[in-house]
PDB file of N, CA and C in Angstrom:
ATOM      1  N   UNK A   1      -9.128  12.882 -16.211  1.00  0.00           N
ATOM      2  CA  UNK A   1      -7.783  12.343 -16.141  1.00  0.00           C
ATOM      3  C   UNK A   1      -7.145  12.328 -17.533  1.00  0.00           C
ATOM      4  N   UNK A   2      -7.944  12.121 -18.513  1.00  0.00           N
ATOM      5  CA  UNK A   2      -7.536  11.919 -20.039  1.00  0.00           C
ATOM      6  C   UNK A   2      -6.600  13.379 -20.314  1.00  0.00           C
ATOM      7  N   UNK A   3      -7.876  14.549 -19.913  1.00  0.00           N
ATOM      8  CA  UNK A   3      -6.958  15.678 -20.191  1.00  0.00           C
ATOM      9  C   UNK A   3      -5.890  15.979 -19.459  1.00  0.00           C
ATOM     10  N   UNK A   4      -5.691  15.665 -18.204  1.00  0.00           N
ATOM     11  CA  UNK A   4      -4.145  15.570 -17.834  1.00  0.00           C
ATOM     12  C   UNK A   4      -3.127  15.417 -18.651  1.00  0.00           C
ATOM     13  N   UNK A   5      -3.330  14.305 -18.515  1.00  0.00           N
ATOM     14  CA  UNK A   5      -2.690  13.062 -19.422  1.00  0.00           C
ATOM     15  C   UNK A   5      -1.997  13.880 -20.703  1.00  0.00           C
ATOM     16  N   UNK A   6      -3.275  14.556 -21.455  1.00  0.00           N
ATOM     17  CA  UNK A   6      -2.913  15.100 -22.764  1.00  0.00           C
ATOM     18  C   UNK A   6      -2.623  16.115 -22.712  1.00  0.00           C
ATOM     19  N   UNK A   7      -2.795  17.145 -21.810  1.00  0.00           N
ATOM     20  CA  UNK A   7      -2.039  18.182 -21.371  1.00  0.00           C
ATOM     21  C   UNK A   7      -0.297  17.938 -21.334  1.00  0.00           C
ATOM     22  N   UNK A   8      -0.086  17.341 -20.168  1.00  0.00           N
ATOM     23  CA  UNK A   8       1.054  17.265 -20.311  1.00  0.00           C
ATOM     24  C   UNK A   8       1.890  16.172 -20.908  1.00  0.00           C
ATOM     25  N   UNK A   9       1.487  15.325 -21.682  1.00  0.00           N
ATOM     26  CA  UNK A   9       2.351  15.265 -23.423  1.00  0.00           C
ATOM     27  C   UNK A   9       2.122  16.088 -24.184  1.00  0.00           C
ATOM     28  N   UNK A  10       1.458  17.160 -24.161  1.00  0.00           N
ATOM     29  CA  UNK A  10       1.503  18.167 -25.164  1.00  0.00           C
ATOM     30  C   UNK A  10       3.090  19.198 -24.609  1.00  0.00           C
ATOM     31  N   UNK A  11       3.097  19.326 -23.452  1.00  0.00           N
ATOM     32  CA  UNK A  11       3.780  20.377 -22.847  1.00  0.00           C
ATOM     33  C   UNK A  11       5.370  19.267 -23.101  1.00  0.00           C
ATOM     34  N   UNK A  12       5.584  18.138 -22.345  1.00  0.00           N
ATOM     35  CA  UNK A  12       6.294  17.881 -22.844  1.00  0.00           C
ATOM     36  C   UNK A  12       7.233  17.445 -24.130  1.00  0.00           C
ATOM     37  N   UNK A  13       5.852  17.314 -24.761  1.00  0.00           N
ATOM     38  CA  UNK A  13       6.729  17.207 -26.358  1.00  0.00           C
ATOM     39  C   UNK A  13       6.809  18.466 -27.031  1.00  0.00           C
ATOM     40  N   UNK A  14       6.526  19.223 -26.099  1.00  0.00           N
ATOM     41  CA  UNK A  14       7.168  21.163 -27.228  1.00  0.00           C
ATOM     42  C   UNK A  14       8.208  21.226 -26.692  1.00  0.00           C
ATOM     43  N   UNK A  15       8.663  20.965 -25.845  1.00  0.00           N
ATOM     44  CA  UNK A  15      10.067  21.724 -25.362  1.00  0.00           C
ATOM     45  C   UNK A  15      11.151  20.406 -25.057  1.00  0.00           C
ATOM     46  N   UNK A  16      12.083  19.792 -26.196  1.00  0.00           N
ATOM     47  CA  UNK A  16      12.671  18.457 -25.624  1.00  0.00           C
ATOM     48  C   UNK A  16      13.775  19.025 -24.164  1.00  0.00           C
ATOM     49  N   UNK A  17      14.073  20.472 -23.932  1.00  0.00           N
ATOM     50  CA  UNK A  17      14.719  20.785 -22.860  1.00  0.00           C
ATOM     51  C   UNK A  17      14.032  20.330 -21.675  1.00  0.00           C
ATOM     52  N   UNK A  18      13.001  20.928 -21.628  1.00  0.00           N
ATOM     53  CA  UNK A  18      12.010  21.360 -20.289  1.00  0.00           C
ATOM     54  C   UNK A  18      11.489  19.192 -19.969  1.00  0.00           C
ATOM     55  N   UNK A  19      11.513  18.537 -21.218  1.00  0.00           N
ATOM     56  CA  UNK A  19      11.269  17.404 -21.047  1.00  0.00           C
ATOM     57  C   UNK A  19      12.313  16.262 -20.512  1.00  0.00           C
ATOM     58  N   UNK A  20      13.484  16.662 -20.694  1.00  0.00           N
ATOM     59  CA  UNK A  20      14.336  16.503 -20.066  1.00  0.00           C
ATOM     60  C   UNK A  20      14.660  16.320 -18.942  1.00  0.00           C
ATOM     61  N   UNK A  21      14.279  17.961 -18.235  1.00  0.00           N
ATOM     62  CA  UNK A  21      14.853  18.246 -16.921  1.00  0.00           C
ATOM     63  C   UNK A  21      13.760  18.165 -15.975  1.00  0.00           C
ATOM     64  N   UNK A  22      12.243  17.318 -16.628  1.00  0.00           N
ATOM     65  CA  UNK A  22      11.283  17.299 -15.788  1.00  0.00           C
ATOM     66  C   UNK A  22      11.493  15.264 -15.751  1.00  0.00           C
ATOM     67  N   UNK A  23      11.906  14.527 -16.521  1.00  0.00           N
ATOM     68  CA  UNK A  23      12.625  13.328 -16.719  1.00  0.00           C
ATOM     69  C   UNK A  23      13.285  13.103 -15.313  1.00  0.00           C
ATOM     70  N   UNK A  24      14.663  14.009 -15.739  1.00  0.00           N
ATOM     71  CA  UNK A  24      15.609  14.155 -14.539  1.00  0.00           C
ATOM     72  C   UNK A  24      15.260  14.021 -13.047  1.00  0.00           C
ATOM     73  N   UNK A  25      14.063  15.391 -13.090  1.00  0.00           N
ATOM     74  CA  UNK A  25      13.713  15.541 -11.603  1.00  0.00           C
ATOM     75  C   UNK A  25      13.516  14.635 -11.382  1.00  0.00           C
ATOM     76  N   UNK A  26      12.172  14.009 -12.132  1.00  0.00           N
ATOM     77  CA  UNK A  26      11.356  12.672 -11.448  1.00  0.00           C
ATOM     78  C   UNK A  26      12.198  11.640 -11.113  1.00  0.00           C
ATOM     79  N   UNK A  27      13.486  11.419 -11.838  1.00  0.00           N
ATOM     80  CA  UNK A  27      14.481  10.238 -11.356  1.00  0.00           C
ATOM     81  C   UNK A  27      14.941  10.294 -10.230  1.00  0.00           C
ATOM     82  N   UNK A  28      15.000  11.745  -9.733  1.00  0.00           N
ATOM     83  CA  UNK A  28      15.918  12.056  -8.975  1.00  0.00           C
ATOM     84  C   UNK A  28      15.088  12.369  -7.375  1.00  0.00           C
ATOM     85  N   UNK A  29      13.974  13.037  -7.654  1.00  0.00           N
ATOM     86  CA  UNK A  29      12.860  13.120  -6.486  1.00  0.00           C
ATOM     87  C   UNK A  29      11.961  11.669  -6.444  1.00  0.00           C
ATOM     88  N   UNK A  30      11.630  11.006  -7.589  1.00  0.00           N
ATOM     89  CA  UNK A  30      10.979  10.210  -7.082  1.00  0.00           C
ATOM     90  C   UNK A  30      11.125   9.213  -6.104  1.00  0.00           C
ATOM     91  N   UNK A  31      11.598   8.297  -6.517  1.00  0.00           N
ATOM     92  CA  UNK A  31      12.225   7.309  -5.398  1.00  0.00           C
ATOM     93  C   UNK A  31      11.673   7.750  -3.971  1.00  0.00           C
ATOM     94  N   UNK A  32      12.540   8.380  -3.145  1.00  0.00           N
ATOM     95  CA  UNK A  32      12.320   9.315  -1.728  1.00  0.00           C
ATOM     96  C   UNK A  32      11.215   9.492  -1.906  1.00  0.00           C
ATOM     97  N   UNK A  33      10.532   9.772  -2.704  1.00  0.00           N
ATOM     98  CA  UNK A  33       9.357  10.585  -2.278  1.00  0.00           C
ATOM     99  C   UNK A  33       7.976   9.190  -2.003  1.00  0.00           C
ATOM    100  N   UNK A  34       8.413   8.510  -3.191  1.00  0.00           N
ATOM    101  CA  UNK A  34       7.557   7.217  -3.052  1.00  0.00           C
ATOM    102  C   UNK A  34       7.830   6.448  -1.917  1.00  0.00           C
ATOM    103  N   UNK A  35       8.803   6.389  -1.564  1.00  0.00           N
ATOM    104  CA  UNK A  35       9.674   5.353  -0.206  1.00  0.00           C
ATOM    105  C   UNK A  35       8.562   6.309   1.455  1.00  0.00           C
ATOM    106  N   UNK A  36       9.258   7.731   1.115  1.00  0.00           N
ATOM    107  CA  UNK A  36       8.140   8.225   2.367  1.00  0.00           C
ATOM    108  C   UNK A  36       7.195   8.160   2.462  1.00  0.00           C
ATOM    109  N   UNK A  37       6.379   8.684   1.188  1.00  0.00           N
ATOM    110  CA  UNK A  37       4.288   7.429   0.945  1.00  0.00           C
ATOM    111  C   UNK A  37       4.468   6.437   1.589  1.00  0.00           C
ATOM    112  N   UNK A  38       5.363   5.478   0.985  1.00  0.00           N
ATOM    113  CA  UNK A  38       4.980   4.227   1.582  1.00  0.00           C
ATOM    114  C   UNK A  38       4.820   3.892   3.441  1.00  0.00           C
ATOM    115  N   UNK A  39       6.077   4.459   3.917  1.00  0.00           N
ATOM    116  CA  UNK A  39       6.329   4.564   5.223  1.00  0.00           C
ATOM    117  C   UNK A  39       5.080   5.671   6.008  1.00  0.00           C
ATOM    118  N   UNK A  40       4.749   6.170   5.631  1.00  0.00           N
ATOM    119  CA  UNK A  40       3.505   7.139   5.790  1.00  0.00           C
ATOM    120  C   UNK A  40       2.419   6.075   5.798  1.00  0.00           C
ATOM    121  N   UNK A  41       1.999   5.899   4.638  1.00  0.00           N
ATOM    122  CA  UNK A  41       0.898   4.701   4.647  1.00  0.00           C
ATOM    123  C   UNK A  41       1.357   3.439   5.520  1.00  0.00           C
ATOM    124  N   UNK A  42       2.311   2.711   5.327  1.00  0.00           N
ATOM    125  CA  UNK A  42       2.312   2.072   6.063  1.00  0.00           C
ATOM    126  C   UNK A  42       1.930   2.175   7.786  1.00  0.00           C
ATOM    127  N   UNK A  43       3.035   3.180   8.685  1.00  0.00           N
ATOM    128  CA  UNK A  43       2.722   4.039   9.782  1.00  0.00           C
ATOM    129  C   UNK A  43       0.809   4.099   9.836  1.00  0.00           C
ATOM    130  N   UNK A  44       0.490   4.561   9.075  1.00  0.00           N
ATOM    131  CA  UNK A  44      -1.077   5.161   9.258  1.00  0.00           C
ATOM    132  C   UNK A  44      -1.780   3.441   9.478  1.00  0.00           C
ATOM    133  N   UNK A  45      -1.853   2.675   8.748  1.00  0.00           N
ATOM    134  CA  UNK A  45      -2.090   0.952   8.161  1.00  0.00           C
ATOM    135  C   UNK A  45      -2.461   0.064   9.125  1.00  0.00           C
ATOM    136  N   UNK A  46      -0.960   0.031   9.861  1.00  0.00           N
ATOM    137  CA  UNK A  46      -0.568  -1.224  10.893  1.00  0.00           C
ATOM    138  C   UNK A  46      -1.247  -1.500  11.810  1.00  0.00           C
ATOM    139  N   UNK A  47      -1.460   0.036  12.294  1.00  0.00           N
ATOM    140  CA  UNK A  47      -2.355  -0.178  13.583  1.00  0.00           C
ATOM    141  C   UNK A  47      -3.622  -1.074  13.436  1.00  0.00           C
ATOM    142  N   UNK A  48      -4.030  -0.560  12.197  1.00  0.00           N
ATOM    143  CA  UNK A  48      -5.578  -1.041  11.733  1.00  0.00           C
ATOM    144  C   UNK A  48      -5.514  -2.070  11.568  1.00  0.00           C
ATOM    145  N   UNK A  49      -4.651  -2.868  10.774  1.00  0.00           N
ATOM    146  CA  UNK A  49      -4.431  -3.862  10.018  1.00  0.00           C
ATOM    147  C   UNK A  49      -3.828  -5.005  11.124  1.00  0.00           C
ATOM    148  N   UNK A  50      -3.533  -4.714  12.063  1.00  0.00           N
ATOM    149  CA  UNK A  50      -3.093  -5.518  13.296  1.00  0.00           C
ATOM    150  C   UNK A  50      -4.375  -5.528  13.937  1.00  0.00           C
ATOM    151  N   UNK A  51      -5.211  -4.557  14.825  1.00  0.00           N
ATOM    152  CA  UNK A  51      -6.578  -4.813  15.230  1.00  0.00           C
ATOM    153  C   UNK A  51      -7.305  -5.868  14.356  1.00  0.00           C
ATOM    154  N   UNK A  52      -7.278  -5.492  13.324  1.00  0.00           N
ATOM    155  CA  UNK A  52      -8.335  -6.187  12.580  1.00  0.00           C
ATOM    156  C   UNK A  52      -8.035  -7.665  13.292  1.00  0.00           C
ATOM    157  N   UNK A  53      -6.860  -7.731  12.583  1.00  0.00           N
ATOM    158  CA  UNK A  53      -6.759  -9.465  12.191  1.00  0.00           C
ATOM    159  C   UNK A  53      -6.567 -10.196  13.750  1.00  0.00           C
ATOM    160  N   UNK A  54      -6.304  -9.448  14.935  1.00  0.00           N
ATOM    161  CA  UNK A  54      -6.904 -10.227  16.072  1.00  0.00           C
ATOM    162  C   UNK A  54      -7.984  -9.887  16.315  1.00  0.00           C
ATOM    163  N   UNK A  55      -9.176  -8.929  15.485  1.00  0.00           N
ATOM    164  CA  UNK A  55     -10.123  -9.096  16.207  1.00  0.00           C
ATOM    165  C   UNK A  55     -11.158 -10.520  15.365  1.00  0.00           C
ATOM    166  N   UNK A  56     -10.222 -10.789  14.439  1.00  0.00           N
ATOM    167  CA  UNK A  56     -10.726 -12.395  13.552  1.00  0.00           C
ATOM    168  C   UNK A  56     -10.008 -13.264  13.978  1.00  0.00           C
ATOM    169  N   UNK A  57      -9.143 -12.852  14.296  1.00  0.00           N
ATOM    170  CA  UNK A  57      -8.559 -14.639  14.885  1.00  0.00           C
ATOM    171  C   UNK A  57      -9.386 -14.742  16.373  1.00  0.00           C
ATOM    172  N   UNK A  58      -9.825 -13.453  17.402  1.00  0.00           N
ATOM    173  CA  UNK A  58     -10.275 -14.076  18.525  1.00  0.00           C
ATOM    174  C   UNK A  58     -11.810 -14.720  17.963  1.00  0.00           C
ATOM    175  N   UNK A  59     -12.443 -14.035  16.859  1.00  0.00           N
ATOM    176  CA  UNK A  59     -13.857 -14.777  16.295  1.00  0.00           C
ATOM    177  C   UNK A  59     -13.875 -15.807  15.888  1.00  0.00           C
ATOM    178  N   UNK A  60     -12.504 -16.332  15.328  1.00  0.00           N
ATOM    179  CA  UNK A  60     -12.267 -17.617  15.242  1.00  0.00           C
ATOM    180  C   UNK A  60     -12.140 -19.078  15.825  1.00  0.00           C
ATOM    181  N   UNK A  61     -11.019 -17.899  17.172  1.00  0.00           N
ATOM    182  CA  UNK A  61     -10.706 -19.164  18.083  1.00  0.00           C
ATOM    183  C   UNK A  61     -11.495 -20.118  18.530  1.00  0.00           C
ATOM    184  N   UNK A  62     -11.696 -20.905  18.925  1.00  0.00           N
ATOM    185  CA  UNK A  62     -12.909 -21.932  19.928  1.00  0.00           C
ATOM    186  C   UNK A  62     -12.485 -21.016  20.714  1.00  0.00           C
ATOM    187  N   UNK A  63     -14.183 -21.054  21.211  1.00  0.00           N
ATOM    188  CA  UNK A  63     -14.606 -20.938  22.429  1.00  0.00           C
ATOM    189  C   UNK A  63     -14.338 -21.461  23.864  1.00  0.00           C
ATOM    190  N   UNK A  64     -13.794 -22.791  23.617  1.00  0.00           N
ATOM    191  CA  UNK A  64     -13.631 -23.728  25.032  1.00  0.00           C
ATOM    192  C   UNK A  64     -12.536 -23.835  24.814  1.00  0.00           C
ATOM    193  N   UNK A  65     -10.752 -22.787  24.979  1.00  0.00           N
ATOM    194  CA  UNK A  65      -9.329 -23.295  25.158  1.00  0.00           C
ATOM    195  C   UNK A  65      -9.255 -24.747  25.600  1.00  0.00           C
ATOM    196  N   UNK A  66      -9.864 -25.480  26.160  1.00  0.00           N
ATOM    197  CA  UNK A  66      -9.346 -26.454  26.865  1.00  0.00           C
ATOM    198  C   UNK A  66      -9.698 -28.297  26.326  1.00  0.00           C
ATOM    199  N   UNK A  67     -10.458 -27.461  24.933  1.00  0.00           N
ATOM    200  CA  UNK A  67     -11.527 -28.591  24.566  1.00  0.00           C
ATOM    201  C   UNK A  67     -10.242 -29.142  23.757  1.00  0.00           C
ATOM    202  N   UNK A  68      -9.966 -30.721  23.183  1.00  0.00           N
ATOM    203  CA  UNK A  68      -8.868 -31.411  22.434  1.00  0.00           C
ATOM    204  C   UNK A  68      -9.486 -30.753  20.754  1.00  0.00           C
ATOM    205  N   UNK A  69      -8.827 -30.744  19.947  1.00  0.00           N
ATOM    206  CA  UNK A  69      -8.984 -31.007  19.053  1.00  0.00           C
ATOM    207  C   UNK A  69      -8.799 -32.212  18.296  1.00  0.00           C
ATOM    208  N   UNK A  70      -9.034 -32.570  16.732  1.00  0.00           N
ATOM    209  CA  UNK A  70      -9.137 -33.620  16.095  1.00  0.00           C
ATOM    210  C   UNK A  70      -8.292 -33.006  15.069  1.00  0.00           C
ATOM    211  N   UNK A  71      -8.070 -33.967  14.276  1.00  0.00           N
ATOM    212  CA  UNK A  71      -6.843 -34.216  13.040  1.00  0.00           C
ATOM    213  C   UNK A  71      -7.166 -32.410  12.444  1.00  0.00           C
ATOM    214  N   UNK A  72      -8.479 -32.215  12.143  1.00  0.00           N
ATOM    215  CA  UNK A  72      -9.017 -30.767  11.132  1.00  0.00           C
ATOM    216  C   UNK A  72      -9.425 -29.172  11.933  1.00  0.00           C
ATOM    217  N   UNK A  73      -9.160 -29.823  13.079  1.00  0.00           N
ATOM    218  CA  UNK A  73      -8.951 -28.456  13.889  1.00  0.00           C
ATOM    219  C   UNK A  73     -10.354 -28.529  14.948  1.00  0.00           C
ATOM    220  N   UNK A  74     -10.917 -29.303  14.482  1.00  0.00           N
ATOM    221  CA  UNK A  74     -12.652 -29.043  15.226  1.00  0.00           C
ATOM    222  C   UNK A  74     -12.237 -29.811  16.469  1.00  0.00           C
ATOM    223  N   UNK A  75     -13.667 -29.190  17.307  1.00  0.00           N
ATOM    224  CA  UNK A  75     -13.426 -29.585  18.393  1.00  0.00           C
ATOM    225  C   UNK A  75     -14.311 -30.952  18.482  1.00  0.00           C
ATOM    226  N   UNK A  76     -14.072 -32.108  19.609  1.00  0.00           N
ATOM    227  CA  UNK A  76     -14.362 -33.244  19.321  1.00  0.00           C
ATOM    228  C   UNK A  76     -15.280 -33.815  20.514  1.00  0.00           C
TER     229      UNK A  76
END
């Protein structure tokens, strides 16, 4: 990753044009492009991320719906 990195600050600091109009793009493509990741990931996520968490709240629930509870949630 380092040489990435140093790759291209090398490339961009030779040419202040080309550094510029690669500036530009990114202002101009990024945004959209990050917004659709997100909606992508998200889309892919939910499903999972919704299963999950009822399949912990039903591990949670008591067992006996019908039993009273007390002031801390336990059953009594």
């Amino acid at each position: 990753m380092q040489h990435i990195v140093t790759v291209v600050s090398d490339v961009l600091t030779a040419n202040p044009a080309e550094s510029t109009g690669a500036g530009l793009a990114a202002a101009v493509i990024g945004p959209p492009l990050i917004k659709r990741t997100v909606e992508i990931t998200a889309a892919y996520w939910a499903p999972k991320v919704t299963r999950f968490r009822r399949a912990v709240a039903e591990h949670v629930a008591p067992k006996d719906p019908g039993s009273p509870m007390d002031d801390h949630g336990q059953a009594s």
